[in-house]
PDB file of N, CA and C in Angstrom:
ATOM      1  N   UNK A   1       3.095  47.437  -2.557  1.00  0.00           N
ATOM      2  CA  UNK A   1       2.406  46.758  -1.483  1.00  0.00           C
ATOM      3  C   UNK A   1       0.945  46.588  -1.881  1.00  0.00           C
ATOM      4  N   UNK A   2       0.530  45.439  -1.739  1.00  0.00           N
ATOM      5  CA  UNK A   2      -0.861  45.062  -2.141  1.00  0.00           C
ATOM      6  C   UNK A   2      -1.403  45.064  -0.494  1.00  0.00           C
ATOM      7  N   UNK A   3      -3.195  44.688  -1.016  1.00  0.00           N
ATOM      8  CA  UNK A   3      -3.974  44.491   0.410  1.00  0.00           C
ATOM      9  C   UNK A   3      -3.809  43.759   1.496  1.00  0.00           C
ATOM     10  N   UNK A   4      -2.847  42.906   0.878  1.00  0.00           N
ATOM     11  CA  UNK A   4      -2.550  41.435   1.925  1.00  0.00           C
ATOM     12  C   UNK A   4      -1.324  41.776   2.504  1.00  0.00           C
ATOM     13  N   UNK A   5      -0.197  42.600   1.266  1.00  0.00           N
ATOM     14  CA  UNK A   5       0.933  42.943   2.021  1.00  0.00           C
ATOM     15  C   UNK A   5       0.634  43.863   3.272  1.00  0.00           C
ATOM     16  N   UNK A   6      -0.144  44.882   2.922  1.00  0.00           N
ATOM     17  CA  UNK A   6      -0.363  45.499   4.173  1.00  0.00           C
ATOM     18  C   UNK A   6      -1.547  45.106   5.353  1.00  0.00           C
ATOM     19  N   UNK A   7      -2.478  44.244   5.207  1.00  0.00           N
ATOM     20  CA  UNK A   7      -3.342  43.331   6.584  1.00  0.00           C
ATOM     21  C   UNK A   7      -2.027  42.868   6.990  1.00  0.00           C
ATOM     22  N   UNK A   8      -1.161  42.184   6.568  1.00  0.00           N
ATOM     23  CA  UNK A   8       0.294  41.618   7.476  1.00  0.00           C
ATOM     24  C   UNK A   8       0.850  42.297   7.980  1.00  0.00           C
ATOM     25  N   UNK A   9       1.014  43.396   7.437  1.00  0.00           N
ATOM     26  CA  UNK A   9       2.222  44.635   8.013  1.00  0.00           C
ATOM     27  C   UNK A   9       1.172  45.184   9.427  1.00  0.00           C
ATOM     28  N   UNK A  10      -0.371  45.547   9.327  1.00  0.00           N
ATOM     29  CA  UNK A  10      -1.181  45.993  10.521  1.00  0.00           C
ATOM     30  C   UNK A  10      -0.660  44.754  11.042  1.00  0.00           C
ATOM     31  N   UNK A  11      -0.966  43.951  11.158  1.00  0.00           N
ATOM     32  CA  UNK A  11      -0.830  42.683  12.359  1.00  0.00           C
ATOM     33  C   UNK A  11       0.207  42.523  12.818  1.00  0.00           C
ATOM     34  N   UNK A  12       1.374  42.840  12.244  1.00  0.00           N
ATOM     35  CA  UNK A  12       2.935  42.619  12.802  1.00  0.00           C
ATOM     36  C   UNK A  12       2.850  43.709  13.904  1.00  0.00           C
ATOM     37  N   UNK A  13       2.875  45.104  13.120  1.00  0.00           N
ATOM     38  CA  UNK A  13       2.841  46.664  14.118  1.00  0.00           C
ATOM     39  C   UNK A  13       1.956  46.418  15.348  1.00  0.00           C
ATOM     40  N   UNK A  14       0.513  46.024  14.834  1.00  0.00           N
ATOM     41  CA  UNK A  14      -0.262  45.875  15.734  1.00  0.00           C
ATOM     42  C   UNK A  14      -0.113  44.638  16.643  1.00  0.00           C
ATOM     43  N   UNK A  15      -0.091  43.978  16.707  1.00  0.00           N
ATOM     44  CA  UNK A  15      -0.108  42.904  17.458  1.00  0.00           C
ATOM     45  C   UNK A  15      -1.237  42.161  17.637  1.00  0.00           C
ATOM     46  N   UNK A  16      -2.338  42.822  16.362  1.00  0.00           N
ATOM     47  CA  UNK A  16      -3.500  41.758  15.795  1.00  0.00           C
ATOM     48  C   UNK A  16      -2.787  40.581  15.412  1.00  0.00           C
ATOM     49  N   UNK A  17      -4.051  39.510  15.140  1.00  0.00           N
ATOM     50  CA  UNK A  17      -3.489  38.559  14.443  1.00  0.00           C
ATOM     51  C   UNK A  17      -4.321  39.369  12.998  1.00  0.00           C
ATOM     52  N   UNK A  18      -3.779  37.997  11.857  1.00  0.00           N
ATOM     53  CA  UNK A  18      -4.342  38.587  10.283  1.00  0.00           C
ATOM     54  C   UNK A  18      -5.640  39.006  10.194  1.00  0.00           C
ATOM     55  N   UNK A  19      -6.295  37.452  10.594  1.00  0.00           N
ATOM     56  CA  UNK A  19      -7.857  37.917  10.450  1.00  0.00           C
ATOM     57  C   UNK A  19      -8.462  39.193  11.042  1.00  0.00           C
ATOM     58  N   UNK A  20      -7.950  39.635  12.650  1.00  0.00           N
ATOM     59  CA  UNK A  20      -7.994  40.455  13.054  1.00  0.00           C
ATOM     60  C   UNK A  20      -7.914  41.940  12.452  1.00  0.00           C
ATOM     61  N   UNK A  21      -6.476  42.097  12.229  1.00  0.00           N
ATOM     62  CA  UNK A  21      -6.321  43.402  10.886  1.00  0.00           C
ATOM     63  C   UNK A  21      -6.567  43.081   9.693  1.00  0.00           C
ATOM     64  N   UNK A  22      -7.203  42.406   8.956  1.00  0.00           N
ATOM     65  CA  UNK A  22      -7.864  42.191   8.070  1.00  0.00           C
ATOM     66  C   UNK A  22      -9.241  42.937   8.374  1.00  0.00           C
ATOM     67  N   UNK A  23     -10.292  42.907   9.194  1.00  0.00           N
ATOM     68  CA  UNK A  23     -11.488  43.321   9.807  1.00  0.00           C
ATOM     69  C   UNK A  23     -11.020  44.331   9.423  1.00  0.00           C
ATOM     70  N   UNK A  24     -10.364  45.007  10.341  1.00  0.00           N
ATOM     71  CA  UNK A  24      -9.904  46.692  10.505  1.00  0.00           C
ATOM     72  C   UNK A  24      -9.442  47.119   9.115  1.00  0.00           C
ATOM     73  N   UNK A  25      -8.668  46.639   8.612  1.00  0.00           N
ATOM     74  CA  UNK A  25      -8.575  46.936   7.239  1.00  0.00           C
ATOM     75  C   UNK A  25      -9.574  47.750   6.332  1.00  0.00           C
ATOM     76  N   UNK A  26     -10.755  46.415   6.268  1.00  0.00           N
ATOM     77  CA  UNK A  26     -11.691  46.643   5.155  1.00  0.00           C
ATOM     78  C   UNK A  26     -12.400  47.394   6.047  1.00  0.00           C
ATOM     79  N   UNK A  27     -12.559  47.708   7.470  1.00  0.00           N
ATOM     80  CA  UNK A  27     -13.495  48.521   8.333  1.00  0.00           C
ATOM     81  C   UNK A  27     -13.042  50.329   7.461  1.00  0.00           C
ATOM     82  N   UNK A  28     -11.669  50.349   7.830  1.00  0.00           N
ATOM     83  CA  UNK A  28     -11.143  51.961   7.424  1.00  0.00           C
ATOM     84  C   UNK A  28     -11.677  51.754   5.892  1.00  0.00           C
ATOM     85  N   UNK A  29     -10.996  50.724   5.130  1.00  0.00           N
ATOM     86  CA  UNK A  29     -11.849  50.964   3.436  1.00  0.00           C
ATOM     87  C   UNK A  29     -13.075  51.392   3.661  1.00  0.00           C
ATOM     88  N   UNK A  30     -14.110  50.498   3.895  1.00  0.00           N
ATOM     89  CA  UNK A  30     -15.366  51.177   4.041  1.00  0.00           C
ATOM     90  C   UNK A  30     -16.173  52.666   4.542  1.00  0.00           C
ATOM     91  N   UNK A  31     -15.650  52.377   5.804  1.00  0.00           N
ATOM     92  CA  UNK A  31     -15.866  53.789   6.103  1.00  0.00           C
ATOM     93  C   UNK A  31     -15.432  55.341   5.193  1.00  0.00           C
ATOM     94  N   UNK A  32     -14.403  55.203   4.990  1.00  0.00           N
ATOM     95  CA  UNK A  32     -13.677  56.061   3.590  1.00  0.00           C
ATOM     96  C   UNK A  32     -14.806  55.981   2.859  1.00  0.00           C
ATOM     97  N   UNK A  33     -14.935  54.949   2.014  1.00  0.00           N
ATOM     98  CA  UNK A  33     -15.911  55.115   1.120  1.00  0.00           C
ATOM     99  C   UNK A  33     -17.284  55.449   1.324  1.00  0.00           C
ATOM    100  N   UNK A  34     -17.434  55.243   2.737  1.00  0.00           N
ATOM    101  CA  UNK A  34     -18.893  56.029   2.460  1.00  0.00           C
ATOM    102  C   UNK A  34     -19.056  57.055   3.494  1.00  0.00           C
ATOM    103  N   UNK A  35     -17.842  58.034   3.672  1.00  0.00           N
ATOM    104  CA  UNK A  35     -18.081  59.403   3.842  1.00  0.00           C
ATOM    105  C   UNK A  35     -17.517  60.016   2.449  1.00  0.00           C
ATOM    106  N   UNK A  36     -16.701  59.642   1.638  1.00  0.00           N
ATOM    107  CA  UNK A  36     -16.391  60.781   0.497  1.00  0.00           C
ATOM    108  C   UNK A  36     -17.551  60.111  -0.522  1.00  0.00           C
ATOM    109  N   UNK A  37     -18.315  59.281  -0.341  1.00  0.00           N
ATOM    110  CA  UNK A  37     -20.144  59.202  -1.375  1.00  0.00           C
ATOM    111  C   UNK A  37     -20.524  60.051  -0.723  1.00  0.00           C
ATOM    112  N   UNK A  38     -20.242  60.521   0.703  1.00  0.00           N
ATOM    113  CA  UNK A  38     -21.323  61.444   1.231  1.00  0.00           C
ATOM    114  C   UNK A  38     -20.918  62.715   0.718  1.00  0.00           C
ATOM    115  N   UNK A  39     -19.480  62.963   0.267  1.00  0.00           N
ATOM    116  CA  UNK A  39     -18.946  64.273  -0.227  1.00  0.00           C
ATOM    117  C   UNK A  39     -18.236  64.582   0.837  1.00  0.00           C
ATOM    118  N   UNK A  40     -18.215  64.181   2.228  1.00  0.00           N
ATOM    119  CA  UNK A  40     -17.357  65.035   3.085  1.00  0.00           C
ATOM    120  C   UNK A  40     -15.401  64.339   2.813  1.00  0.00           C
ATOM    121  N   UNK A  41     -14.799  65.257   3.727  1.00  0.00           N
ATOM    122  CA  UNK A  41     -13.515  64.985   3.267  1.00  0.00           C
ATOM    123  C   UNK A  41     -12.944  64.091   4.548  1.00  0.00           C
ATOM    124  N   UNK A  42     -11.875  63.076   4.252  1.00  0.00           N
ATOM    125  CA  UNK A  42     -11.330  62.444   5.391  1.00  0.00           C
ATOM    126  C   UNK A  42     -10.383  62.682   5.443  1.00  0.00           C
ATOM    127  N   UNK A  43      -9.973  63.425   6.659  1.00  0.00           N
ATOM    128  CA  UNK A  43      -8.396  64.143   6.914  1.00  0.00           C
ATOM    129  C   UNK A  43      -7.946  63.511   8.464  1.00  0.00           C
ATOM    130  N   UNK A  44      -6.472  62.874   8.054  1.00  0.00           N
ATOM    131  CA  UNK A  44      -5.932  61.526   8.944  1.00  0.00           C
ATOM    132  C   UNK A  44      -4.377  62.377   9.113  1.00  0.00           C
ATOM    133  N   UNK A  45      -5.098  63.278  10.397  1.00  0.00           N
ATOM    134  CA  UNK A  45      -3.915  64.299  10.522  1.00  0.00           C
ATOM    135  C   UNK A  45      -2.099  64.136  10.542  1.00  0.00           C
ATOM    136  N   UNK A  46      -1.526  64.366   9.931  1.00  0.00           N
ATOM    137  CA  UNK A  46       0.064  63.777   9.543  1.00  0.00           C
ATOM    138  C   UNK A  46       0.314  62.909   9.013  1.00  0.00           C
ATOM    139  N   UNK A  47      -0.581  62.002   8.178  1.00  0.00           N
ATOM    140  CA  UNK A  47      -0.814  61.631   7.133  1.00  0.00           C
ATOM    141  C   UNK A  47      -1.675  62.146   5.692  1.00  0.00           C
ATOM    142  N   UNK A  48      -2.627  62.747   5.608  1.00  0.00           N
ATOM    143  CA  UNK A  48      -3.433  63.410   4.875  1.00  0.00           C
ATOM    144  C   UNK A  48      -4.408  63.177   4.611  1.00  0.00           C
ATOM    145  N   UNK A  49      -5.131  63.968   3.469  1.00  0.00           N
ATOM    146  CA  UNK A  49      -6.587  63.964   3.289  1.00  0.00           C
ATOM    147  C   UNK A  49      -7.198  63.068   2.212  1.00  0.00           C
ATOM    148  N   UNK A  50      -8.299  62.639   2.200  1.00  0.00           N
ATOM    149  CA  UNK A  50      -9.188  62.137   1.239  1.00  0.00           C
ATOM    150  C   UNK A  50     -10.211  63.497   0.551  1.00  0.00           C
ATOM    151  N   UNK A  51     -10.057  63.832  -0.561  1.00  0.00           N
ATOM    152  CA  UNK A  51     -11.231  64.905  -0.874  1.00  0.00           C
ATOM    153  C   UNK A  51     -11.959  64.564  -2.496  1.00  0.00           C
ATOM    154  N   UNK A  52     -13.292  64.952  -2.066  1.00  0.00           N
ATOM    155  CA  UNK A  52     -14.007  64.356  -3.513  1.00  0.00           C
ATOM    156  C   UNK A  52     -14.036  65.643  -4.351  1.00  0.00           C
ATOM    157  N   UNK A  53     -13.125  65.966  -5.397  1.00  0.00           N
ATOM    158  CA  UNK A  53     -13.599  67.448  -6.332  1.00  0.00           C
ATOM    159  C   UNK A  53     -14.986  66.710  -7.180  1.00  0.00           C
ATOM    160  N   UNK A  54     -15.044  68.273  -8.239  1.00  0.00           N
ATOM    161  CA  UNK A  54     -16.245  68.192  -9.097  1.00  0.00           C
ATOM    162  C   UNK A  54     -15.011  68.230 -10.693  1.00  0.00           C
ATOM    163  N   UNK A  55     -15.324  67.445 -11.203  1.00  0.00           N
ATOM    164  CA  UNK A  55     -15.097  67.689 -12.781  1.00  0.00           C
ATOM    165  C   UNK A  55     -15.917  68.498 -13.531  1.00  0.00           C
ATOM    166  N   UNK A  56     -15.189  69.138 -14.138  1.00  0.00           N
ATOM    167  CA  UNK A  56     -15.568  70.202 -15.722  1.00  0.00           C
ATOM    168  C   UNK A  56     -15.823  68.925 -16.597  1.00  0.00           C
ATOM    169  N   UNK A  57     -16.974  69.546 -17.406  1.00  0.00           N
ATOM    170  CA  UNK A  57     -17.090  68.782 -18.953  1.00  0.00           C
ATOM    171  C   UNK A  57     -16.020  68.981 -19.796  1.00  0.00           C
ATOM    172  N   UNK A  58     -15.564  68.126 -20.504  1.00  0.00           N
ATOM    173  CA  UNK A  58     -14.293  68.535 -21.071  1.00  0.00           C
ATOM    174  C   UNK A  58     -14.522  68.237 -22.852  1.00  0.00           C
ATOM    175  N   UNK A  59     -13.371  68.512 -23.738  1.00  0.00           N
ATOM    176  CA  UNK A  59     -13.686  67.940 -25.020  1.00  0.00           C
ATOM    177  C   UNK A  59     -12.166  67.003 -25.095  1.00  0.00           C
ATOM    178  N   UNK A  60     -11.723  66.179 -25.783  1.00  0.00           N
ATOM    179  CA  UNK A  60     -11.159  64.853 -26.193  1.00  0.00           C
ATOM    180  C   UNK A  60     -11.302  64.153 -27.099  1.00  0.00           C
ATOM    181  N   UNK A  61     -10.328  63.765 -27.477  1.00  0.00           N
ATOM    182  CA  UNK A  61     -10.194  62.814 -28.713  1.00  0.00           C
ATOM    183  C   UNK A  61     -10.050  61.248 -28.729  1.00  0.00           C
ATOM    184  N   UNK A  62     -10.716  61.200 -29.378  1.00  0.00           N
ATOM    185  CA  UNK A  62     -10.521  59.591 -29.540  1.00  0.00           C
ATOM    186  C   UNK A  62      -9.246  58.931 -30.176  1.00  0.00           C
ATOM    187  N   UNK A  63      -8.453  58.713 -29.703  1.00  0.00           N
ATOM    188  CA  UNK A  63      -7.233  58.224 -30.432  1.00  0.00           C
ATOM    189  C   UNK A  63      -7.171  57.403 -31.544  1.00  0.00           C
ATOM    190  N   UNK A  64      -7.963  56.367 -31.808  1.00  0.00           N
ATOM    191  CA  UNK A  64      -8.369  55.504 -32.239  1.00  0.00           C
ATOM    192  C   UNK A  64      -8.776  55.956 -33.873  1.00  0.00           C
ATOM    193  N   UNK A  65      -9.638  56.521 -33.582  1.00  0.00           N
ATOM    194  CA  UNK A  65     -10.870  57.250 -34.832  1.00  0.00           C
ATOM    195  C   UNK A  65     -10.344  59.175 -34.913  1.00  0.00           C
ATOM    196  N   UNK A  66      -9.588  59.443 -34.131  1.00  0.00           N
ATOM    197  CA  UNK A  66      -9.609  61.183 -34.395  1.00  0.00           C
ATOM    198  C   UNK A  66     -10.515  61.841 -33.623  1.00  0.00           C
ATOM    199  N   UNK A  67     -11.993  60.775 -34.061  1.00  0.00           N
ATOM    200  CA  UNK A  67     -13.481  61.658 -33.319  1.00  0.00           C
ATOM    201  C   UNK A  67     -13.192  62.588 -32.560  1.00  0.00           C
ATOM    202  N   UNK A  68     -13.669  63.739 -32.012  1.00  0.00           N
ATOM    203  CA  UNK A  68     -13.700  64.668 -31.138  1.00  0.00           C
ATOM    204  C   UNK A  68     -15.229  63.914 -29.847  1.00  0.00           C
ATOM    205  N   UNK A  69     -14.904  63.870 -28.978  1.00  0.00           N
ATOM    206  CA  UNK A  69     -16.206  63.312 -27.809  1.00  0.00           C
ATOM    207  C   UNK A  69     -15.999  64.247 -26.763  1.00  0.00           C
ATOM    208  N   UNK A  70     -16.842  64.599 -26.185  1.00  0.00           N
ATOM    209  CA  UNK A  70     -17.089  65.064 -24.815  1.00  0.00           C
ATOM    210  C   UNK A  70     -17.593  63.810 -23.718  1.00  0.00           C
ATOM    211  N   UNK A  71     -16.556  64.514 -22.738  1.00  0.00           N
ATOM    212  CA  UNK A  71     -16.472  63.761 -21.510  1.00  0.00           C
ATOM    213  C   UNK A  71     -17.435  64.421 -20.179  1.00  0.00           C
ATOM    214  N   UNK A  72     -18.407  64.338 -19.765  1.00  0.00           N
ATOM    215  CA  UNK A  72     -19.144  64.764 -19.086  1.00  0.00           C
ATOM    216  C   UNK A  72     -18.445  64.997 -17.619  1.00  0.00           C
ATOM    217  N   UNK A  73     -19.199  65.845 -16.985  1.00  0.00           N
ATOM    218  CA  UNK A  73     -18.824  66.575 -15.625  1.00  0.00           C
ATOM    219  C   UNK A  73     -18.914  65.513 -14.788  1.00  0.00           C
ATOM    220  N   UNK A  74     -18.567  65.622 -13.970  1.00  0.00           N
ATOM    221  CA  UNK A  74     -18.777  64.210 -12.850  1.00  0.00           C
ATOM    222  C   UNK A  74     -17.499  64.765 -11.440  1.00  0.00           C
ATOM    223  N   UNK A  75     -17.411  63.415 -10.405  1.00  0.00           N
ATOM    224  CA  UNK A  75     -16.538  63.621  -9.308  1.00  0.00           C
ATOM    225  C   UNK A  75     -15.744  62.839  -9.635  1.00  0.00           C
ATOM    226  N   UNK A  76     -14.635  63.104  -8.808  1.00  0.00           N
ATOM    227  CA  UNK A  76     -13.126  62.393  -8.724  1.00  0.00           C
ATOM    228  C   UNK A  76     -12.873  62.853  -6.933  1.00  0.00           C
ATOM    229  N   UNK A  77     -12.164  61.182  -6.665  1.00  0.00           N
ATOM    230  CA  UNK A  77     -11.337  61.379  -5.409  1.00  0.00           C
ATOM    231  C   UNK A  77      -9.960  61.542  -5.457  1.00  0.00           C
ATOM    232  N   UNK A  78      -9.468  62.584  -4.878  1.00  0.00           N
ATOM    233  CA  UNK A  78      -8.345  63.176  -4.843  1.00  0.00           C
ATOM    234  C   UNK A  78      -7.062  62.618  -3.041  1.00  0.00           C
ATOM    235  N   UNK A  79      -6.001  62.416  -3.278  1.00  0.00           N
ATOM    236  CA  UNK A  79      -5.062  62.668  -2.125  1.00  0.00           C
ATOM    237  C   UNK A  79      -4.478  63.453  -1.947  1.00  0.00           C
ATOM    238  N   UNK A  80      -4.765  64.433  -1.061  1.00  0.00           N
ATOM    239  CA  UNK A  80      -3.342  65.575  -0.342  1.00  0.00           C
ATOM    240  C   UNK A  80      -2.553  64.636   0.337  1.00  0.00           C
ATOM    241  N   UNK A  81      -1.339  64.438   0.616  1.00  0.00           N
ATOM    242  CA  UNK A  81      -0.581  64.050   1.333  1.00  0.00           C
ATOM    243  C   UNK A  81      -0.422  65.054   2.615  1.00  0.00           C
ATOM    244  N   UNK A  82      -0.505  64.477   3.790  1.00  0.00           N
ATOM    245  CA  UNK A  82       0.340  65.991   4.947  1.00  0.00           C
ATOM    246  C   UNK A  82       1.711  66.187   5.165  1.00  0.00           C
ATOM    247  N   UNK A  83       2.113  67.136   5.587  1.00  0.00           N
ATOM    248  CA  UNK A  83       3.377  67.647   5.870  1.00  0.00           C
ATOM    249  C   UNK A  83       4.468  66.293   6.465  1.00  0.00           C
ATOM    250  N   UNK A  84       3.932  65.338   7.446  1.00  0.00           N
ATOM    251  CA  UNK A  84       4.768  64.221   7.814  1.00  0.00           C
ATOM    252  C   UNK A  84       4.912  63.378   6.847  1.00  0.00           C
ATOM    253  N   UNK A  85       3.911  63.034   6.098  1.00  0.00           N
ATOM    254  CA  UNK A  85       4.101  62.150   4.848  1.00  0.00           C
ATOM    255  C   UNK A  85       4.945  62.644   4.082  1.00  0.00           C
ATOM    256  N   UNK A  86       4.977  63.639   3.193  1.00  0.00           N
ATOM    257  CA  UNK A  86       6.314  64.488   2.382  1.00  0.00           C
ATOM    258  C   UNK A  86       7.158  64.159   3.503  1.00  0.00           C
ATOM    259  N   UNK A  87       7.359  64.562   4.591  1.00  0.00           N
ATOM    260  CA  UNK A  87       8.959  64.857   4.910  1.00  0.00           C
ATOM    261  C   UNK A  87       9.352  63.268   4.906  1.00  0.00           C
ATOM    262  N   UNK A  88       8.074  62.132   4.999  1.00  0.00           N
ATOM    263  CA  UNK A  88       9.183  61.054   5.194  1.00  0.00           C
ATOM    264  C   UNK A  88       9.521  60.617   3.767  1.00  0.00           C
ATOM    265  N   UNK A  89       9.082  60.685   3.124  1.00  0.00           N
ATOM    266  CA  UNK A  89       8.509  60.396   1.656  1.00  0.00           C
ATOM    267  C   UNK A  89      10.286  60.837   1.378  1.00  0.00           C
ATOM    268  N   UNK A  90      10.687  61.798   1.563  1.00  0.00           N
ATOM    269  CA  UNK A  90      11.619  62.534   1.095  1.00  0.00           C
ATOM    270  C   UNK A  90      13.175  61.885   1.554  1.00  0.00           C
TER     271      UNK A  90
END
């Protein structure tokens, strides 16, 4: 399912029209994105969480060349799934 498959799927459930859940769409994208820049976590109870970890510096190879490079520390956004998601998932 792409972005468009699902603005259609909100508007069917919902009883928006497209343009309508389209708004809302990119409203939840956004917002997401700028509470986990802020670092906090977004947890969308029986569905799950959004959480930003911290990366370790790491060492790696270059496939290419052999080289040995280090990959610097940095963040990553992570998904927990919740307990309703697994059970439907399943």
């Amino acid at each position: 399912m792409n972005k468009a498959d699902l603005v259609a799927a909100v508007a069917e459930k919902s009883g928006l029209k497209k343009n309508e859940a389209a708004k809302a769409v990119d409203a939840f994208f956004a917002v997401v994105q700028e509470a986990l820049a802020r670092g906090e976590k977004v947890a969308v109870p029986g569905f799950g969480a959004f959480v930003v970890i911290e990366t370790k510096e790491k060492k790696a190879r270059n496939p290419q060349t052999g080289k040995e490079i280090t990959i610097p520390a940095g963040k990553a956004v992570r998904f927990r799934p919740g307990k309703q998601l697994k059970e439907a998932v399943k």
